[in-house]
Protein backbone atom coordinates (compact mmCIF):
# COMPACT_ATOMS: atom_id res chain seq x y z
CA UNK A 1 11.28 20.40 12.23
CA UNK A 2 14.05 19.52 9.46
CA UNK A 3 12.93 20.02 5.54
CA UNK A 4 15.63 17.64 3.81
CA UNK A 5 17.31 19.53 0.81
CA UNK A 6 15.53 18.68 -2.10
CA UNK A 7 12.01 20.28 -0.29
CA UNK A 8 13.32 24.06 0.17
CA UNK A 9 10.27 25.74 -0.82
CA UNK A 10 8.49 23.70 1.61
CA UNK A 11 10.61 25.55 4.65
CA UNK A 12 7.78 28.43 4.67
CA UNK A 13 4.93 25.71 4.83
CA UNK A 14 6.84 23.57 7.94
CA UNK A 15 7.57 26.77 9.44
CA UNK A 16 3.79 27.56 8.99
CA UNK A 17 2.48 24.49 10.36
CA UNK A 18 5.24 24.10 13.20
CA UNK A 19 3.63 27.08 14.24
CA UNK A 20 0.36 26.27 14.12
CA UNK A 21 1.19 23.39 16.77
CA UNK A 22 0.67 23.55 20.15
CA UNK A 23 4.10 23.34 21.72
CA UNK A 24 3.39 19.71 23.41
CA UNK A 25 2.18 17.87 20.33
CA UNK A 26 2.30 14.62 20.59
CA UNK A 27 5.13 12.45 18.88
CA UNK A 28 4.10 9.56 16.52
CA UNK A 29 6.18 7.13 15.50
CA UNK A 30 6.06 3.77 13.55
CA UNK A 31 8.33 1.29 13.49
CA UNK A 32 9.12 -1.55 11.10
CA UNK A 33 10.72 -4.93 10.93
CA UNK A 34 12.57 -6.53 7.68
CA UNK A 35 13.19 -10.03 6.60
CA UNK A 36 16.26 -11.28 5.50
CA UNK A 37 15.36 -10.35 1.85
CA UNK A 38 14.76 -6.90 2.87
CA UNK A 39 10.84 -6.58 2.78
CA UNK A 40 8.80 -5.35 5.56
CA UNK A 41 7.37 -7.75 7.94
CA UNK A 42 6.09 -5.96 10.23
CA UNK A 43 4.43 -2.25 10.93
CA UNK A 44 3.90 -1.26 14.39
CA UNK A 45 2.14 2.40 14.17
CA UNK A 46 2.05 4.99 16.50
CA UNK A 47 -0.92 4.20 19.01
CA UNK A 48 -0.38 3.38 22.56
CA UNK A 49 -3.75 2.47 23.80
CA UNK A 50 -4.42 -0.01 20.96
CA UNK A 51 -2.10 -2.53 18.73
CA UNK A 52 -1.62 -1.59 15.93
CA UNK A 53 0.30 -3.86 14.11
CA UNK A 54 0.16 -4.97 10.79
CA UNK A 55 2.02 -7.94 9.50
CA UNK A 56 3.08 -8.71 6.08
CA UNK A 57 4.02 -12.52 4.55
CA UNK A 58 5.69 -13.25 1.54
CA UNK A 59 6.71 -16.12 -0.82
CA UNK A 60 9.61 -17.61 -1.72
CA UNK A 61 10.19 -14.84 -4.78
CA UNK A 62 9.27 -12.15 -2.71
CA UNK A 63 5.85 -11.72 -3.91
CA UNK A 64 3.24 -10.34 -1.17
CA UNK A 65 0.79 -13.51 -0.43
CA UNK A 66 -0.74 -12.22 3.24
CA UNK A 67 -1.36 -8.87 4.73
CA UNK A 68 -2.76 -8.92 8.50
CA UNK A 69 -4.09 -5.89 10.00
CA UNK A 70 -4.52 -5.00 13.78
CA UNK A 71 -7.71 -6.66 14.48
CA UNK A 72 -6.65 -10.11 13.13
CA UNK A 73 -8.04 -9.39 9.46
CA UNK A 74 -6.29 -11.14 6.78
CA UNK A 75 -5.91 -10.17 2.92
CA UNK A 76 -4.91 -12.31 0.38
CA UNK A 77 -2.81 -11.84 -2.66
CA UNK A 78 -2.30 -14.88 -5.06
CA UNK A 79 -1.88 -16.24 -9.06
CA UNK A 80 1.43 -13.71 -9.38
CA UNK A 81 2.01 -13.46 -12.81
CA UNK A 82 6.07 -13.42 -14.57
CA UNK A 83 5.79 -9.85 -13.80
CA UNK A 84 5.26 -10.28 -10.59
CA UNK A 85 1.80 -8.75 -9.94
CA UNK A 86 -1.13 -10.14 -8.41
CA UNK A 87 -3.52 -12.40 -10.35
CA UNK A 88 -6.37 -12.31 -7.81
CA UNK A 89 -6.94 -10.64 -3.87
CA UNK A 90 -9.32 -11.94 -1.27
CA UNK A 91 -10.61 -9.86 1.47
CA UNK A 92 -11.12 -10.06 5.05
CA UNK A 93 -14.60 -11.08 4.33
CA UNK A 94 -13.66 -13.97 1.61
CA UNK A 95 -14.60 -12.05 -1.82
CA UNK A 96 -12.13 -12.16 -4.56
CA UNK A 97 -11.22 -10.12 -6.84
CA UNK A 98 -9.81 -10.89 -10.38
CA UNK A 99 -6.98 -8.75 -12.04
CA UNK A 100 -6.01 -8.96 -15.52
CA UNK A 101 -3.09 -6.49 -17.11
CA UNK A 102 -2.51 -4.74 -20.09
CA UNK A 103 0.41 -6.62 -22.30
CA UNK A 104 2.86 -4.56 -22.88
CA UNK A 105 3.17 -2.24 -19.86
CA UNK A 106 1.43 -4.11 -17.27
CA UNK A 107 -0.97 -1.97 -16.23
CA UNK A 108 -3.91 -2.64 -14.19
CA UNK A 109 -6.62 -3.65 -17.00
CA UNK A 110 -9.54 -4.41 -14.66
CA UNK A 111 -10.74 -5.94 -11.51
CA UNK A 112 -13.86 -8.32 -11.41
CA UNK A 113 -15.68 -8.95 -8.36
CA UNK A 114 -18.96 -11.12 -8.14
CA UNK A 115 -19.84 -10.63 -11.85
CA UNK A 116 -18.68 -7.06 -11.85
CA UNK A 117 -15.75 -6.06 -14.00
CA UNK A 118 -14.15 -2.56 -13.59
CA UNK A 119 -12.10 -1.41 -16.59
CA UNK A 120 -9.25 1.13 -16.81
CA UNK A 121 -8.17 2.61 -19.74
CA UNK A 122 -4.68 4.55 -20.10
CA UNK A 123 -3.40 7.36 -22.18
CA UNK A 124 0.64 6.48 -23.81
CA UNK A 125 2.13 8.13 -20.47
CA UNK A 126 0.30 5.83 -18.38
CA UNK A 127 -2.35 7.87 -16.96
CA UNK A 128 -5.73 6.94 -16.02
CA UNK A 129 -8.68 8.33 -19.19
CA UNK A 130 -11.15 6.11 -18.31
CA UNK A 131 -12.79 3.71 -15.98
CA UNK A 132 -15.73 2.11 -17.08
């Protein structure tokens, strides 16, 4: 087990855990595939007895419009704004969901679903006080 550099007091912990392994654990590994703009297409995850692939589509600036999980369930992510964040996101089951933003940072303001607004409010560092 390799800690990179910047971890070292998480050596102890590895070690810890490395040892707490049984010496044939299993490997998992993902693997991913880019487009020519350098955003991920594709996620193949570590199971061998199921696929699990997710795909990922994008428009032409790059923004995230389609995300399709293993079992064929699509999510949709539409109305980018100049920021480039989503305006609204429709499930697997066709709901949609509204987002609006805060002006001058672009933080997530709130999320309506089916008459039901969530709101967040932020402190000046950007940190959640309150959802309402």
């Amino acid at each position: 087990m390799r800690i990179p550099p910047y971890f070292p007091r998480l050596g102890a912990l590895a070690l810890a855990c490395a040892l707490a392994l049984p010496a044939q654990a299993a490997e998992r590994a993902w693997s991913y595939s880019y487009n020519a703009l350098g955003l991920i297409e594709r996620a193949d995850g570590p199971r061998t007895d199921v696929q699990d692939v997710t795909l990922y589509a994008y428009d032409s600036r790059g923004n995230l419009t389609q995300v399709t999980n293993a079992l064929g369930q699509v999510t949709r992510l539409g109305d980018y704004d100049e920021r480039g964040k989503p305006g609204s996101i429709t499930d697997a089951n066709g709901v949609t969901s509204s987002l609006a933003y805060t002006g001058v940072d672009g933080w997530l303001a709130s999320v309506s679903t089916a008459g039901s607004t969530t709101r967040f409010d932020y402190d000046a560092v950007g940190q959640i006080t309150r959802v309402t």
